[in-house]
PDB file of N, CA and C in Angstrom:
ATOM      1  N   UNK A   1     -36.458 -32.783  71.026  1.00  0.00           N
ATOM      2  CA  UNK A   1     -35.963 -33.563  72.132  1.00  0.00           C
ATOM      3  C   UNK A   1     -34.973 -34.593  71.608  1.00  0.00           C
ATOM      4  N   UNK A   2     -33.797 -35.210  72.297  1.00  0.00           N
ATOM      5  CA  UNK A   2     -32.945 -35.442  71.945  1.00  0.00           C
ATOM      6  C   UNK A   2     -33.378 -37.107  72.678  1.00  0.00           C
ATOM      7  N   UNK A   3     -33.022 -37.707  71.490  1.00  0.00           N
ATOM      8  CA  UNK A   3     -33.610 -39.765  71.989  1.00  0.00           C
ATOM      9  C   UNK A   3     -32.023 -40.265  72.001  1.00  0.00           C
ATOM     10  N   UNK A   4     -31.860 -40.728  73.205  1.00  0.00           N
ATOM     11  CA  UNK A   4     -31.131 -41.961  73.291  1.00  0.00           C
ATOM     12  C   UNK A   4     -30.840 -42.661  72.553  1.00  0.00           C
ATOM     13  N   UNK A   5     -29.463 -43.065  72.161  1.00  0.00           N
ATOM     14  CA  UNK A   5     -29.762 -44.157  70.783  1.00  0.00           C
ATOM     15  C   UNK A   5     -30.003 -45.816  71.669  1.00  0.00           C
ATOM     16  N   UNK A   6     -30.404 -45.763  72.583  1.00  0.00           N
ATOM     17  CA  UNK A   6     -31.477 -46.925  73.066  1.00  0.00           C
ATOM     18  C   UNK A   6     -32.443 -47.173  72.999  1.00  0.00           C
ATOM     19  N   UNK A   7     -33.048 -46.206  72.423  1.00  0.00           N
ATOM     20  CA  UNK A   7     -34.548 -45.729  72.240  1.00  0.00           C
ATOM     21  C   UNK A   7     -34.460 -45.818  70.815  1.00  0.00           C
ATOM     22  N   UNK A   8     -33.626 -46.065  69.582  1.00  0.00           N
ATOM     23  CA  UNK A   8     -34.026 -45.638  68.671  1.00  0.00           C
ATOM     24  C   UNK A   8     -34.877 -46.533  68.237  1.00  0.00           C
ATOM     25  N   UNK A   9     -34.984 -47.969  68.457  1.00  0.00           N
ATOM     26  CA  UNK A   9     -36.019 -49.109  67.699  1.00  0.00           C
ATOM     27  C   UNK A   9     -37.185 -48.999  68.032  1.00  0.00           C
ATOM     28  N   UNK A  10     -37.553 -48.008  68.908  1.00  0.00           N
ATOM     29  CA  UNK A  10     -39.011 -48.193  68.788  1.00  0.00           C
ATOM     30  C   UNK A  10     -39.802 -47.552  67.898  1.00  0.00           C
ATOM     31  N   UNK A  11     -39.549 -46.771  66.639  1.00  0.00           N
ATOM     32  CA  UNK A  11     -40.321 -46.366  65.882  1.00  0.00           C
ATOM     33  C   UNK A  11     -41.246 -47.148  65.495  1.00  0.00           C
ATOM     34  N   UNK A  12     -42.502 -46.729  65.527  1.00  0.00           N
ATOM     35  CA  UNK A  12     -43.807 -47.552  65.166  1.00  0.00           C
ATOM     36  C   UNK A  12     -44.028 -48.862  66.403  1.00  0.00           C
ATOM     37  N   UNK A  13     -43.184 -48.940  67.109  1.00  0.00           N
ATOM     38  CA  UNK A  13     -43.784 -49.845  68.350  1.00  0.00           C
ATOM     39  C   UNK A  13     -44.785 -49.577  69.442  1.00  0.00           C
ATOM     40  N   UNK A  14     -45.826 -50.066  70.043  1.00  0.00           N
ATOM     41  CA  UNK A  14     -46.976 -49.541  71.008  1.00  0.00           C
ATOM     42  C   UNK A  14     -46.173 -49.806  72.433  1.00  0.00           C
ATOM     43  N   UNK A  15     -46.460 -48.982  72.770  1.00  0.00           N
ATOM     44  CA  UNK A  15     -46.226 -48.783  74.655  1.00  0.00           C
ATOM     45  C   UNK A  15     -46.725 -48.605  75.548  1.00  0.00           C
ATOM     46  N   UNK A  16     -47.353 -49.484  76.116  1.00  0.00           N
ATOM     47  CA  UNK A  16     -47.926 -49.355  77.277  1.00  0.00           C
ATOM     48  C   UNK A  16     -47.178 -48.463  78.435  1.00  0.00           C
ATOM     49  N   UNK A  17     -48.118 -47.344  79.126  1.00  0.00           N
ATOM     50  CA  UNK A  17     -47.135 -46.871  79.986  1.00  0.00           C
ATOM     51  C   UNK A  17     -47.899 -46.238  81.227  1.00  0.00           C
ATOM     52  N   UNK A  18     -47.749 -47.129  82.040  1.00  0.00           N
ATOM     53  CA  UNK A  18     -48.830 -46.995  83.545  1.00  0.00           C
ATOM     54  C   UNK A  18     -47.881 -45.966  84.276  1.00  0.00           C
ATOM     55  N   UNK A  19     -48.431 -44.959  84.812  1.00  0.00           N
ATOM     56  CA  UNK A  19     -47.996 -43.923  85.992  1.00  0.00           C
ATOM     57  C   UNK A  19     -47.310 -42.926  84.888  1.00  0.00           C
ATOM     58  N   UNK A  20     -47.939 -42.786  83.548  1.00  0.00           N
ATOM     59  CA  UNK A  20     -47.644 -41.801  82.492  1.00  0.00           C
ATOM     60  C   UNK A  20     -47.873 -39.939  83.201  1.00  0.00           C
ATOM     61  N   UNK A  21     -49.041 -40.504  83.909  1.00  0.00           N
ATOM     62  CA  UNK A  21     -49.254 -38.700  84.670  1.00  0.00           C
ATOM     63  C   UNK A  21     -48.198 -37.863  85.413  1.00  0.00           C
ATOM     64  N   UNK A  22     -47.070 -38.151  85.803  1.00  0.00           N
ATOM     65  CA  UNK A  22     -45.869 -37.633  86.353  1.00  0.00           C
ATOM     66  C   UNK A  22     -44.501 -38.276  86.289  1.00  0.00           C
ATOM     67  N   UNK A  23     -43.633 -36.977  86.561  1.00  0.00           N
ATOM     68  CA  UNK A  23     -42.078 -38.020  86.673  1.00  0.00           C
ATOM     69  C   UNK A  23     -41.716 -38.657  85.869  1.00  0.00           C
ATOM     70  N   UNK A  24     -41.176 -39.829  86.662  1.00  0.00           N
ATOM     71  CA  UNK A  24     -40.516 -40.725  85.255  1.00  0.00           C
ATOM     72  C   UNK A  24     -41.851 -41.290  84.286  1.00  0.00           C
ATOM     73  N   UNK A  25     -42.741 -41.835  84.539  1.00  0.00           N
ATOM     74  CA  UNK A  25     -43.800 -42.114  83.680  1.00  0.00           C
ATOM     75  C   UNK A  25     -44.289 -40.984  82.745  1.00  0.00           C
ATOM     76  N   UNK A  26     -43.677 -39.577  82.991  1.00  0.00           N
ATOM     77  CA  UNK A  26     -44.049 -38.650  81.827  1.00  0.00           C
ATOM     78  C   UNK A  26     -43.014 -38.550  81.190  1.00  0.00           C
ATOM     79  N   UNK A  27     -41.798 -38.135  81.806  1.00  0.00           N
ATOM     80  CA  UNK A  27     -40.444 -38.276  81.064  1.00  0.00           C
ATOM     81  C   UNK A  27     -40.431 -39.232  80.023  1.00  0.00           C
ATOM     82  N   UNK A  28     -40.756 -40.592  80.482  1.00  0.00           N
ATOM     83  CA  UNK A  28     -40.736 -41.499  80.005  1.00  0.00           C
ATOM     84  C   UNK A  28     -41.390 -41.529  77.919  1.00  0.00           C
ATOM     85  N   UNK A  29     -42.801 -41.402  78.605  1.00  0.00           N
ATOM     86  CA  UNK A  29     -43.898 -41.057  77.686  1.00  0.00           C
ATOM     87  C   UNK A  29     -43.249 -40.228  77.033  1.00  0.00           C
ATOM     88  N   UNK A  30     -42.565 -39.144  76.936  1.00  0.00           N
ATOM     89  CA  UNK A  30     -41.703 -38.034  76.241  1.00  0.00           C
ATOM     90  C   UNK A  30     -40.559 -38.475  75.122  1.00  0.00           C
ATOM     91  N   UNK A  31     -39.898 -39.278  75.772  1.00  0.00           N
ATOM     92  CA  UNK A  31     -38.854 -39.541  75.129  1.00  0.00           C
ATOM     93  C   UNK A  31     -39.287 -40.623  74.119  1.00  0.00           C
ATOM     94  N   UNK A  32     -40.047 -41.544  74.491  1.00  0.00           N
ATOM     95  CA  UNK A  32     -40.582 -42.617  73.795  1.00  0.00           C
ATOM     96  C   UNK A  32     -41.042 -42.335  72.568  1.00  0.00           C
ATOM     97  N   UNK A  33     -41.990 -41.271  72.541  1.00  0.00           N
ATOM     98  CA  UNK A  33     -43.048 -40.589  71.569  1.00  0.00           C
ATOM     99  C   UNK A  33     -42.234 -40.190  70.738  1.00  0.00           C
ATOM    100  N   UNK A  34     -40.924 -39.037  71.112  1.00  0.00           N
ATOM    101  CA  UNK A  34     -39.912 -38.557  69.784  1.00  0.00           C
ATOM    102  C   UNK A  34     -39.300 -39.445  69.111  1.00  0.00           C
ATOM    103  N   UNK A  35     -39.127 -41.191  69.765  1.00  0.00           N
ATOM    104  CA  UNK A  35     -38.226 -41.788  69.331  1.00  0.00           C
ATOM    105  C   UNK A  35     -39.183 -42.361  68.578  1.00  0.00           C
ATOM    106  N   UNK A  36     -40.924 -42.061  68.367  1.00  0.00           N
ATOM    107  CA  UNK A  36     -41.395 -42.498  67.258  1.00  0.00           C
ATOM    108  C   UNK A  36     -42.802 -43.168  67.740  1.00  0.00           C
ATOM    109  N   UNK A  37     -42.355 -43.738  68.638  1.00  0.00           N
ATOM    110  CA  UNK A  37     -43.587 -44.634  69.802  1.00  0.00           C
ATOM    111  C   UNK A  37     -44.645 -44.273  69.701  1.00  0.00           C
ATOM    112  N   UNK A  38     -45.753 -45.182  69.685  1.00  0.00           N
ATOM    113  CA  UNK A  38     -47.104 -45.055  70.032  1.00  0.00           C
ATOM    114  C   UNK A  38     -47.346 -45.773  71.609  1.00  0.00           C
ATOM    115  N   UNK A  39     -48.054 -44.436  71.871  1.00  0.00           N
ATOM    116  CA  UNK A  39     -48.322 -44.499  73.875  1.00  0.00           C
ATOM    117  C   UNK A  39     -49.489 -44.785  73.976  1.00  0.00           C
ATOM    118  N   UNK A  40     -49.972 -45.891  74.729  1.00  0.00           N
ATOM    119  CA  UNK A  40     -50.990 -45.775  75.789  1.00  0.00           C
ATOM    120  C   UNK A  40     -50.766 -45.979  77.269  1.00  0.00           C
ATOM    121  N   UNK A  41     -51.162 -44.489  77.661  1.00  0.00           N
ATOM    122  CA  UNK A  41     -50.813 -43.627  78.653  1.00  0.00           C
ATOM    123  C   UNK A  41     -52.315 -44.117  79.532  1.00  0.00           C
ATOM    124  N   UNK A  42     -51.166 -44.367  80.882  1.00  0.00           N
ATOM    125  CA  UNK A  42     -52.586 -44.842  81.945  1.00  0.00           C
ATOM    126  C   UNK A  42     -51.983 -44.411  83.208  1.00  0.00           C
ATOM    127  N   UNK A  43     -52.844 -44.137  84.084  1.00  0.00           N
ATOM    128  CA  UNK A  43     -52.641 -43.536  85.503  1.00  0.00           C
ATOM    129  C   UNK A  43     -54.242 -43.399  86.168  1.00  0.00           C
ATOM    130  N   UNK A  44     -53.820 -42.814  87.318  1.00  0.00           N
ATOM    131  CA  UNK A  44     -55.099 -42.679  88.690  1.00  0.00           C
ATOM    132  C   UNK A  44     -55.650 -41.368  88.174  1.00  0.00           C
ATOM    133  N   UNK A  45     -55.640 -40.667  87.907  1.00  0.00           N
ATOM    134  CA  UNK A  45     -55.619 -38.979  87.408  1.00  0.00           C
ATOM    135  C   UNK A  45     -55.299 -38.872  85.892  1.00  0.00           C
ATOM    136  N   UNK A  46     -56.677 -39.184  85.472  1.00  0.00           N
ATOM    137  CA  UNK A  46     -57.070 -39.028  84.136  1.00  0.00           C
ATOM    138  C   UNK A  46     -56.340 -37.346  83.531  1.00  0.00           C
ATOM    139  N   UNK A  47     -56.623 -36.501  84.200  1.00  0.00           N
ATOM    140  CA  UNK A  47     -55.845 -34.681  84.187  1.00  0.00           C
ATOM    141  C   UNK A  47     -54.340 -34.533  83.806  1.00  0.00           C
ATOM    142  N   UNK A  48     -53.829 -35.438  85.089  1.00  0.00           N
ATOM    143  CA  UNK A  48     -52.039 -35.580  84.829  1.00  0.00           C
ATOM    144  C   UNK A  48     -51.964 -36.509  83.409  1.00  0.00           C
ATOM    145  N   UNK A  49     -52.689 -37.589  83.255  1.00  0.00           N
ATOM    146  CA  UNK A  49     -52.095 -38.547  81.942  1.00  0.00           C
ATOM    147  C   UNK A  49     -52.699 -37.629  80.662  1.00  0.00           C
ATOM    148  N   UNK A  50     -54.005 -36.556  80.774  1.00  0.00           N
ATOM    149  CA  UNK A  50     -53.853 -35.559  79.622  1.00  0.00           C
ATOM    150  C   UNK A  50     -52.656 -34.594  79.277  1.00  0.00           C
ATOM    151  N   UNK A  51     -52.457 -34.320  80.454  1.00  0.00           N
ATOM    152  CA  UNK A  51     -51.949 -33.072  80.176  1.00  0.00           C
ATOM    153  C   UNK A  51     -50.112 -33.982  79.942  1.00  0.00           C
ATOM    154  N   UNK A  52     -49.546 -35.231  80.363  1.00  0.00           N
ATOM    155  CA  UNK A  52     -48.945 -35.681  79.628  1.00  0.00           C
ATOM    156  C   UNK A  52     -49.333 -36.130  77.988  1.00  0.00           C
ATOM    157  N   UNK A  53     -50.585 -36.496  77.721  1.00  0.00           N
ATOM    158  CA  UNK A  53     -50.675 -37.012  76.292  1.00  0.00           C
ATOM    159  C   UNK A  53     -50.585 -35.530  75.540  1.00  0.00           C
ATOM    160  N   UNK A  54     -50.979 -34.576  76.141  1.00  0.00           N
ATOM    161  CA  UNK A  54     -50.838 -32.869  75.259  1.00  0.00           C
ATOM    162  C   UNK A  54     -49.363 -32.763  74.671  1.00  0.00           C
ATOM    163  N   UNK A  55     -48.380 -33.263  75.405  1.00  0.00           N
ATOM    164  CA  UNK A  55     -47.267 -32.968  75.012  1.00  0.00           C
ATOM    165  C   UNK A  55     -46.757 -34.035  74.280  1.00  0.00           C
ATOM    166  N   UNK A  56     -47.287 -35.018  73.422  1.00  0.00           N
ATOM    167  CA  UNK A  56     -46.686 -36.190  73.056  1.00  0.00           C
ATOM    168  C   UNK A  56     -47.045 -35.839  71.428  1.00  0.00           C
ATOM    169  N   UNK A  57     -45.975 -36.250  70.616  1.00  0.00           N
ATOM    170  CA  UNK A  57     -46.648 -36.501  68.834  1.00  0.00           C
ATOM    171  C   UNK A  57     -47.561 -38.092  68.801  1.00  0.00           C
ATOM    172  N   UNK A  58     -48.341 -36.874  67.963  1.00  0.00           N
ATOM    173  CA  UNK A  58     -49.776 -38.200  67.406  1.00  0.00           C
ATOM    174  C   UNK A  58     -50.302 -38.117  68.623  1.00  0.00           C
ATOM    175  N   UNK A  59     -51.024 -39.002  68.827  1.00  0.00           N
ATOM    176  CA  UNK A  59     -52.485 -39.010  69.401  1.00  0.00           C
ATOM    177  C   UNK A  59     -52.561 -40.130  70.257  1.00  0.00           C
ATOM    178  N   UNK A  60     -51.743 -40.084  71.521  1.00  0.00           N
ATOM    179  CA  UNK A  60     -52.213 -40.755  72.502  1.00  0.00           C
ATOM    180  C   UNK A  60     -53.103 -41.300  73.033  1.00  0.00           C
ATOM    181  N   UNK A  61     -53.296 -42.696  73.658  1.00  0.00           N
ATOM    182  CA  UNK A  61     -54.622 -42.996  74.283  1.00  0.00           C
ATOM    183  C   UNK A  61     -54.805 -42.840  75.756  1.00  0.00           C
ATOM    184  N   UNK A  62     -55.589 -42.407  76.314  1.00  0.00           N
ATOM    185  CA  UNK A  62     -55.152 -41.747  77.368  1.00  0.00           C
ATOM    186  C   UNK A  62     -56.504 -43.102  78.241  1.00  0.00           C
ATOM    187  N   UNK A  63     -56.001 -43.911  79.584  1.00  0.00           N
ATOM    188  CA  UNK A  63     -56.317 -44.765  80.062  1.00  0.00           C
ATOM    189  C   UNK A  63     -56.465 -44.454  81.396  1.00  0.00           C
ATOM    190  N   UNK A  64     -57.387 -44.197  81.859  1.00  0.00           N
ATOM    191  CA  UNK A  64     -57.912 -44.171  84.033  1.00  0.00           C
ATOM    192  C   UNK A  64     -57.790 -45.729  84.210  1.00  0.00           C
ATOM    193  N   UNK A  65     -56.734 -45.487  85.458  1.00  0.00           N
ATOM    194  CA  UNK A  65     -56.015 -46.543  85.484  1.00  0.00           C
ATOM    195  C   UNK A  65     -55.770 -46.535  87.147  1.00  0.00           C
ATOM    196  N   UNK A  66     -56.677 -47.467  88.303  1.00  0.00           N
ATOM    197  CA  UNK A  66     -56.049 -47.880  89.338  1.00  0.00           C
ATOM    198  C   UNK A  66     -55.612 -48.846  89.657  1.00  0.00           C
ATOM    199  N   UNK A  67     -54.344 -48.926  89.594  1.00  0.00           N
ATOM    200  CA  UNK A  67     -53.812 -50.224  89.952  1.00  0.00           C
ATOM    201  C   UNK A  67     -54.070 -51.346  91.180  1.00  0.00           C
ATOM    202  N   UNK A  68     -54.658 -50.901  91.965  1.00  0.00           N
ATOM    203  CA  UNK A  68     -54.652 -51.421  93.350  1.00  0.00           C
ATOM    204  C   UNK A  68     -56.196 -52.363  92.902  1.00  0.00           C
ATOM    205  N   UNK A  69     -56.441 -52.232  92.123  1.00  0.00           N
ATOM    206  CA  UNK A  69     -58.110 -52.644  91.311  1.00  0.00           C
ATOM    207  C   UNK A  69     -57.716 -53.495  90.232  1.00  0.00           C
ATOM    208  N   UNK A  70     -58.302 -54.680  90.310  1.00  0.00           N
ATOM    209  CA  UNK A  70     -58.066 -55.918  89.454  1.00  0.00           C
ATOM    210  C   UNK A  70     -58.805 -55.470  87.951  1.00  0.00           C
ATOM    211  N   UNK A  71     -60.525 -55.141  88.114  1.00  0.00           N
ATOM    212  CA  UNK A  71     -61.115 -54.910  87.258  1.00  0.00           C
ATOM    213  C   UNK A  71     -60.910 -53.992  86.342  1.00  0.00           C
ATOM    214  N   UNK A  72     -60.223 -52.353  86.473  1.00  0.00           N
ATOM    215  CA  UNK A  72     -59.531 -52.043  85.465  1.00  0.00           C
ATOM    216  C   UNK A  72     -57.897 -52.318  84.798  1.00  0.00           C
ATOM    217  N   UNK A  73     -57.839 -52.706  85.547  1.00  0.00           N
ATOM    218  CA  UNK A  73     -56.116 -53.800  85.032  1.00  0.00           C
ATOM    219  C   UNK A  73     -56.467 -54.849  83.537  1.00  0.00           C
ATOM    220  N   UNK A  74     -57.767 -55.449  84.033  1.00  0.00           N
ATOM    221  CA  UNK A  74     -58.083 -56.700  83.262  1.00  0.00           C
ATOM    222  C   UNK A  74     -58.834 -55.470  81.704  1.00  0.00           C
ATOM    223  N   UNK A  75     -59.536 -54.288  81.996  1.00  0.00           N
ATOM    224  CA  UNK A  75     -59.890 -53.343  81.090  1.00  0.00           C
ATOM    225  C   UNK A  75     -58.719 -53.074  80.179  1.00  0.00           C
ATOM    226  N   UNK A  76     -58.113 -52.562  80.731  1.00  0.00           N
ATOM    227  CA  UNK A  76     -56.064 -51.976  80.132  1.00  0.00           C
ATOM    228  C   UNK A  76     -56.116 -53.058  79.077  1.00  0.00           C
ATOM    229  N   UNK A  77     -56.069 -54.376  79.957  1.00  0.00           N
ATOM    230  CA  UNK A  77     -55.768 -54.761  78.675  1.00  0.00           C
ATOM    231  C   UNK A  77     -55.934 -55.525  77.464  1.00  0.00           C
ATOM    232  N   UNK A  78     -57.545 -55.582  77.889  1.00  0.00           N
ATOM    233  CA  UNK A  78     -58.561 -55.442  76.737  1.00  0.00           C
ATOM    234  C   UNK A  78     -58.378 -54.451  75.827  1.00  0.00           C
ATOM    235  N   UNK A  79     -58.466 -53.351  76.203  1.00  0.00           N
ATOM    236  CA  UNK A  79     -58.482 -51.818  75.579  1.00  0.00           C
ATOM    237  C   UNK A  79     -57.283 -51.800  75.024  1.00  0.00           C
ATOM    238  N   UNK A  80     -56.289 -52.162  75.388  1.00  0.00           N
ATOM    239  CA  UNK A  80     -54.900 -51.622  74.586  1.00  0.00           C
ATOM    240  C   UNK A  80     -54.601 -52.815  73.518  1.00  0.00           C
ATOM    241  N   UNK A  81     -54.965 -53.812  73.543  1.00  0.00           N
ATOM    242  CA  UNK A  81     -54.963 -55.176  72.374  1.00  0.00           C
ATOM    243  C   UNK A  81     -53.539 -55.001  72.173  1.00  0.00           C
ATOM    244  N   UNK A  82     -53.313 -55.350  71.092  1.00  0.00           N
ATOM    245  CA  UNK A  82     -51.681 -55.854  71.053  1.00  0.00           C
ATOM    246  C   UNK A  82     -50.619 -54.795  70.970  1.00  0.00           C
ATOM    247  N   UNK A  83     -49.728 -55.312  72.195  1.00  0.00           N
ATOM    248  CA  UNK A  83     -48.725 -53.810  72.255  1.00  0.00           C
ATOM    249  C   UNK A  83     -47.210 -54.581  72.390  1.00  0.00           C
ATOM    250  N   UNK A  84     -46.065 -53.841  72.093  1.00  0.00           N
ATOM    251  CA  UNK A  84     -44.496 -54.316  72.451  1.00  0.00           C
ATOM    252  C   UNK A  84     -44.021 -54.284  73.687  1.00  0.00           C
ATOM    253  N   UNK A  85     -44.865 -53.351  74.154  1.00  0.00           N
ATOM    254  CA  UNK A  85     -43.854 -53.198  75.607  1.00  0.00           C
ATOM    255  C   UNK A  85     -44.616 -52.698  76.504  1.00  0.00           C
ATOM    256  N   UNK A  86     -44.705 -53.300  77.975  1.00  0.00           N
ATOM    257  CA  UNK A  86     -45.189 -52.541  78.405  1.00  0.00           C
ATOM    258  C   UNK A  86     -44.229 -51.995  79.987  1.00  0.00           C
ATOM    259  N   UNK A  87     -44.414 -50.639  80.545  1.00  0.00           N
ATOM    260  CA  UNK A  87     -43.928 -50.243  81.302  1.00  0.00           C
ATOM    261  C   UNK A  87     -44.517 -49.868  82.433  1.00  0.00           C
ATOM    262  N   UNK A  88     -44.062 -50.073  83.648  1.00  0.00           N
ATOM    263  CA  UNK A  88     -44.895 -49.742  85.151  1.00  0.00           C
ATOM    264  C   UNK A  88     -43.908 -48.634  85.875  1.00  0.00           C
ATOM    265  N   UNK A  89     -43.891 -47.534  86.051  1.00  0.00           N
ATOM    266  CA  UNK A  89     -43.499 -46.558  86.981  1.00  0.00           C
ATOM    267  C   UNK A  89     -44.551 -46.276  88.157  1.00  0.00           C
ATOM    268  N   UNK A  90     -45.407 -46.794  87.899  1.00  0.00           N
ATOM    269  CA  UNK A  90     -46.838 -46.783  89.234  1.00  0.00           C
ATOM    270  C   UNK A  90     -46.244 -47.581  90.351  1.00  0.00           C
ATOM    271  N   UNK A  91     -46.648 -46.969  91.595  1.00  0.00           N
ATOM    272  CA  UNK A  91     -46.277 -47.538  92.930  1.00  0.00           C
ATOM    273  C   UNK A  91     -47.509 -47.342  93.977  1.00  0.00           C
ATOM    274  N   UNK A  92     -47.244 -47.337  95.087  1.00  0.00           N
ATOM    275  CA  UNK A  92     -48.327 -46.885  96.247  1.00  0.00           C
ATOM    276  C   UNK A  92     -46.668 -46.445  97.112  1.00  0.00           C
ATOM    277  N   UNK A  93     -46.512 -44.867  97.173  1.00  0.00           N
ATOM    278  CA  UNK A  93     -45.515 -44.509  98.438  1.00  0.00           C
ATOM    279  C   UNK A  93     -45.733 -45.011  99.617  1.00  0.00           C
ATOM    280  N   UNK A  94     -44.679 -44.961 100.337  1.00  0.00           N
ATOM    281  CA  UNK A  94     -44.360 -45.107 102.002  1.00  0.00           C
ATOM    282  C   UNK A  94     -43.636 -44.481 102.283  1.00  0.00           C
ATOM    283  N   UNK A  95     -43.508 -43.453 103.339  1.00  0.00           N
ATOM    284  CA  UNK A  95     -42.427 -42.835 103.456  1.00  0.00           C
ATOM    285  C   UNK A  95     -42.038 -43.000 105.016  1.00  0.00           C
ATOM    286  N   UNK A  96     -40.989 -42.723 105.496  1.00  0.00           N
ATOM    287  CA  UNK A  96     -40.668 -43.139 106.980  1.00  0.00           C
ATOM    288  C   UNK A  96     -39.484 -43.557 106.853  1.00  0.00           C
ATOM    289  N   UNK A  97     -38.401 -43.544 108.115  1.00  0.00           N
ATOM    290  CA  UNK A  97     -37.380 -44.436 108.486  1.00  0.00           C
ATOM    291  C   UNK A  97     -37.285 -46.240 108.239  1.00  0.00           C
ATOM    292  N   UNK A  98     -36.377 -46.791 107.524  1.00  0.00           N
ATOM    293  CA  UNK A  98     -37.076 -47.844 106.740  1.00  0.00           C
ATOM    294  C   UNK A  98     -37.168 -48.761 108.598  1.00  0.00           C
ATOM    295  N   UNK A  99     -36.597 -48.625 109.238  1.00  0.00           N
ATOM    296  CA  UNK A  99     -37.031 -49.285 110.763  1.00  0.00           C
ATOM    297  C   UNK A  99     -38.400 -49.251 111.296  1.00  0.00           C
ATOM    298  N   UNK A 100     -38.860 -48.148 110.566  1.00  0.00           N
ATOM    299  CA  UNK A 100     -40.424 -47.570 111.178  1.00  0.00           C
ATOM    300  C   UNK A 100     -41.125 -47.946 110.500  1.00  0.00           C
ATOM    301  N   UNK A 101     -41.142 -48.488 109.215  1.00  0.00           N
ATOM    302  CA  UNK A 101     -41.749 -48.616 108.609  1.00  0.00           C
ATOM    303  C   UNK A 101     -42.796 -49.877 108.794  1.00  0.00           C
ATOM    304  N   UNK A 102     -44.307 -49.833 108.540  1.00  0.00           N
ATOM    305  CA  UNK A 102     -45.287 -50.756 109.015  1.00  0.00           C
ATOM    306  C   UNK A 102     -44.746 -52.167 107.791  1.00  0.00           C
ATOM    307  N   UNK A 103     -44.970 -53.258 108.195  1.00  0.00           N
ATOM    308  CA  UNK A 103     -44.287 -54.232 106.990  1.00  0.00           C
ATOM    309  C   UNK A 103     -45.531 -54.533 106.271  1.00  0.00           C
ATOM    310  N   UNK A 104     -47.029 -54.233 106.397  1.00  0.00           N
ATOM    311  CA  UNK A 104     -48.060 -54.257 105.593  1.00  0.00           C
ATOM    312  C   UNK A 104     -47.722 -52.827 104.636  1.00  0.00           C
ATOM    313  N   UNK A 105     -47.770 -52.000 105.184  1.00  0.00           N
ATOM    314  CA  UNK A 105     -46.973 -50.436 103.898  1.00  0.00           C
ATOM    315  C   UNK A 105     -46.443 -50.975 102.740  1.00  0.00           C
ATOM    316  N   UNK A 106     -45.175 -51.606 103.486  1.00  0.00           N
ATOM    317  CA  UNK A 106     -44.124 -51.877 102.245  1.00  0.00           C
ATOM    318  C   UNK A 106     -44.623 -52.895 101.424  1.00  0.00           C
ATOM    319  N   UNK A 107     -45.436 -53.817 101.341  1.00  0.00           N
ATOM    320  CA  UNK A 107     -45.738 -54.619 101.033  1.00  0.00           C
ATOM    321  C   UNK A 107     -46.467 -54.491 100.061  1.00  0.00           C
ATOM    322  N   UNK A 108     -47.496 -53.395 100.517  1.00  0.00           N
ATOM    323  CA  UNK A 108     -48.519 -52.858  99.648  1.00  0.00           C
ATOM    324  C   UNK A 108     -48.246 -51.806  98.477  1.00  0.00           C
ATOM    325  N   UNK A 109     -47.007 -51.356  99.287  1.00  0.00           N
ATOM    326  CA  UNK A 109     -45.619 -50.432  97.709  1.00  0.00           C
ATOM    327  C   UNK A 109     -45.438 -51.379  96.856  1.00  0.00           C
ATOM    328  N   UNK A 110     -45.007 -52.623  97.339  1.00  0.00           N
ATOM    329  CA  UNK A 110     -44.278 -53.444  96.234  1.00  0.00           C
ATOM    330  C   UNK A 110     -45.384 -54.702  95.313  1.00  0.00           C
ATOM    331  N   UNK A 111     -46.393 -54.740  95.979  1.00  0.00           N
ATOM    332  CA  UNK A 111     -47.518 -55.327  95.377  1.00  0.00           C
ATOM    333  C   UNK A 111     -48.226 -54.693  94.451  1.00  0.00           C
ATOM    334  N   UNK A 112     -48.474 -53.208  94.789  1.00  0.00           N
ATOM    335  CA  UNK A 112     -48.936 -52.473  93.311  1.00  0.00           C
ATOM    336  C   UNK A 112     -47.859 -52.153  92.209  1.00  0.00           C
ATOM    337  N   UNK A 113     -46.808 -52.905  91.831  1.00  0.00           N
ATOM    338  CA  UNK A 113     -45.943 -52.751  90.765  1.00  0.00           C
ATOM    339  C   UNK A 113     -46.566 -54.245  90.302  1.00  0.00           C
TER     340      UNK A 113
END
């Protein structure tokens, strides 16, 4: 896989990386890992953040992770102890005409980041 030379300083740096189970949070996890990175990979769906840590070099920590929940948030990051960076691609969707949209929805999209 081919790293960004934006990516190149993270060799040997830890990464936190919430919503690792799909999309950009796996992409993510992907590119990070070749550029050297150590991941701890967290999401709602322990399955999706494996089957992202399967594809990563070295040995991922793989973290059940709901965001909308204080008490494993405050776990994360106990469990992950000292890291460089950390990253959020986790959301709660809304989908609809943004006119239609309920303003508790959106709220609750932009509160779980």
């Amino acid at each position: 896989m081919s790293v960004p030379s934006a990516l190149t300083g993270l060799e040997g740096k830890r990464l936190v990386i919430i919503g690792a189970g799909s999309h950009t949070g796996r992409q993510l996890a992907e590119v990070t890992s070749a550029a050297g990175a150590e991941s701890i990979l967290a999401g709602p769906d322990p399955q999706k953040v494996e089957r992202t840590a399967e594809c990563l070099a070295g040995t991922p920590e793989v973290v059940p992770l709901d965001i909308t929940d204080e008490d494993p948030i405050a776990g994360l990051s106990q469990r992950a102890g000292a890291f460089d960076h950390l990253v959020s691609t986790a959301s709660i969707p809304t989908t609809g005409p943004l006119a239609e949209l309920e303003l508790e929805a959106v709220q609750r999209a932009f509160a779980a980041r």
